[in-house]
C-alpha atoms as a PDB file:
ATOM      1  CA  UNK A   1     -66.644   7.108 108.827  1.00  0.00           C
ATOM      2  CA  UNK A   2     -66.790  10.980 109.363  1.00  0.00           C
ATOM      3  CA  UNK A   3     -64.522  13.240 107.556  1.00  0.00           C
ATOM      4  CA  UNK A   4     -62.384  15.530 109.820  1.00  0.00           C
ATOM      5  CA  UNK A   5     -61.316  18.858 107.913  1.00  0.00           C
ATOM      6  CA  UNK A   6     -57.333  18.578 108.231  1.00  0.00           C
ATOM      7  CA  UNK A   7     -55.319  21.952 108.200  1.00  0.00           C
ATOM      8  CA  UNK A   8     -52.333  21.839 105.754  1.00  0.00           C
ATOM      9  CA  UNK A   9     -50.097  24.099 107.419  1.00  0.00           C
ATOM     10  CA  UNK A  10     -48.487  23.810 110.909  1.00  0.00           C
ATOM     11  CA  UNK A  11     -47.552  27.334 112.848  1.00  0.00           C
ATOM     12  CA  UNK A  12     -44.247  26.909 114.206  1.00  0.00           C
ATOM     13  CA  UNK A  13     -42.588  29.752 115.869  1.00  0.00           C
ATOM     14  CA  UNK A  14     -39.629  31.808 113.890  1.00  0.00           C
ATOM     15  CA  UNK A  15     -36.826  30.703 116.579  1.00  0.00           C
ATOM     16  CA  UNK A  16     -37.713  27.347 116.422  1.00  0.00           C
ATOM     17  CA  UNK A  17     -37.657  27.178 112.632  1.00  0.00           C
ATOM     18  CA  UNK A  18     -34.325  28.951 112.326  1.00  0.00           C
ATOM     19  CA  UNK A  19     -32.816  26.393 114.637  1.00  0.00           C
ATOM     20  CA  UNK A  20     -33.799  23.546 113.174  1.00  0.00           C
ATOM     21  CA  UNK A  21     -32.653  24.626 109.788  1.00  0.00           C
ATOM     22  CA  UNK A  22     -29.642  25.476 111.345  1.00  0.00           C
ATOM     23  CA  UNK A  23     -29.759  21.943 112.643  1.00  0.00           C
ATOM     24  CA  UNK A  24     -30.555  20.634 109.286  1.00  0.00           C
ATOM     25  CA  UNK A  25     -27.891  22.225 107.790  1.00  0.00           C
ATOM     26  CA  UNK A  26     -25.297  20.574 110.445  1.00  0.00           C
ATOM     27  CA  UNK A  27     -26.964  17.543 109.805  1.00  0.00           C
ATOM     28  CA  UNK A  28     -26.756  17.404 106.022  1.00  0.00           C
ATOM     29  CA  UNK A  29     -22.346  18.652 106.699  1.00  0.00           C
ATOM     30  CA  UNK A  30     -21.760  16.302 108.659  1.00  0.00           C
ATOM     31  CA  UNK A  31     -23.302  13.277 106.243  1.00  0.00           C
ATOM     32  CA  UNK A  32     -21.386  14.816 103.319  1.00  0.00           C
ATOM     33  CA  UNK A  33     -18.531  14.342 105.789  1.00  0.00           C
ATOM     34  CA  UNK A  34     -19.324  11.005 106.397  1.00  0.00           C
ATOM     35  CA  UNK A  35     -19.753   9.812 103.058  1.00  0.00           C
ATOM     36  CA  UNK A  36     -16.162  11.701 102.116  1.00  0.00           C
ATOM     37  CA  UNK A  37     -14.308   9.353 104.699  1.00  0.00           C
ATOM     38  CA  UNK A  38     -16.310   6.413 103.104  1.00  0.00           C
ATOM     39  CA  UNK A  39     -15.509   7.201  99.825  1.00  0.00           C
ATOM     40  CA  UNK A  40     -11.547   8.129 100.753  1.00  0.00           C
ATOM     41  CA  UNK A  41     -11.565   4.616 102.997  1.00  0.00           C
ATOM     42  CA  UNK A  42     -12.901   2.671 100.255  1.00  0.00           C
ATOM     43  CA  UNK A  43      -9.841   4.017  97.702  1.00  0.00           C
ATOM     44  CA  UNK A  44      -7.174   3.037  99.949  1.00  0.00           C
ATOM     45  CA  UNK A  45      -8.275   0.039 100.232  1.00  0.00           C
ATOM     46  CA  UNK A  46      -8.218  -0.365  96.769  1.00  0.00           C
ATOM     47  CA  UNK A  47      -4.480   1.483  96.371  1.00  0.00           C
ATOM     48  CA  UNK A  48      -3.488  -1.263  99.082  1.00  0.00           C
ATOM     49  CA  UNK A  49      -5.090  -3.938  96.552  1.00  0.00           C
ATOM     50  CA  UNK A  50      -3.374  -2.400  93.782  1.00  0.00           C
ATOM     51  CA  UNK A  51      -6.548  -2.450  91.875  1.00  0.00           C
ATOM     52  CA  UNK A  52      -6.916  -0.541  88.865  1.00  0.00           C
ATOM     53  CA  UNK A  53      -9.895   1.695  88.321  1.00  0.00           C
ATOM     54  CA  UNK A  54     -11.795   1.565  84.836  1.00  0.00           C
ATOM     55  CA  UNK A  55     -11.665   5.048  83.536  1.00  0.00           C
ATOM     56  CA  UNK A  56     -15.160   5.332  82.969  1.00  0.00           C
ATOM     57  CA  UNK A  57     -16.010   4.279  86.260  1.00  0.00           C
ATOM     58  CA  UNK A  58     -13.492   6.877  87.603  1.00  0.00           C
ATOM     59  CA  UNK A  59     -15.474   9.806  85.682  1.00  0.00           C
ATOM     60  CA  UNK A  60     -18.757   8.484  86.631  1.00  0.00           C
ATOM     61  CA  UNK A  61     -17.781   8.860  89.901  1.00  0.00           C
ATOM     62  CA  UNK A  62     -16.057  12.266  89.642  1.00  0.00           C
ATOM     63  CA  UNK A  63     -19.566  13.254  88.117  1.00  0.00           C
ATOM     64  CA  UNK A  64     -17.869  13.845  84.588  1.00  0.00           C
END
C-alpha cells in the first residue's frame, strides 16, 4: 500500500464560513429550544401525576 501525503487543512471561502456558523449557531438555538419544551413537557406531566420531586434531584437538575 502507498502512502498518500494528506493535507490537514481545508480552504473554505470567508462567506461560506460565516454562514455556516451562522447556521450553526441557529442550529445549536433551536436544540436548546427543543430540549426546553422537553424538559417543560416532561414537568407537567409530572404536576398532572402529582409526583413529588426529590430535592436533590431537583438541584441536580437546576445544575446546583
Amino acid at each position: 500500500m502507498a502512502n498518500t501525503a494528506v493535507k490537514d487543512k481545508i480552504l473554505i471561502p470567508k462567506g461560506e464560513y460565516l454562514r455556516l456558523k451562522k447556521l450553526d449557531s441557529r442550529f445549536g438555538d433551536f436544540l436548546g429550544y427543543l430540549e426546553n419544551l422537553i424538559d417543560i413537557r416532561e414537568a407537567r406531566k409530572e404536576i398532572k401525576q402529582k409526583k413529588f420531586i426529590p430535592q436533590e434531584k431537583l438541584f441536580k437538575q437546576l445544575g446546583l
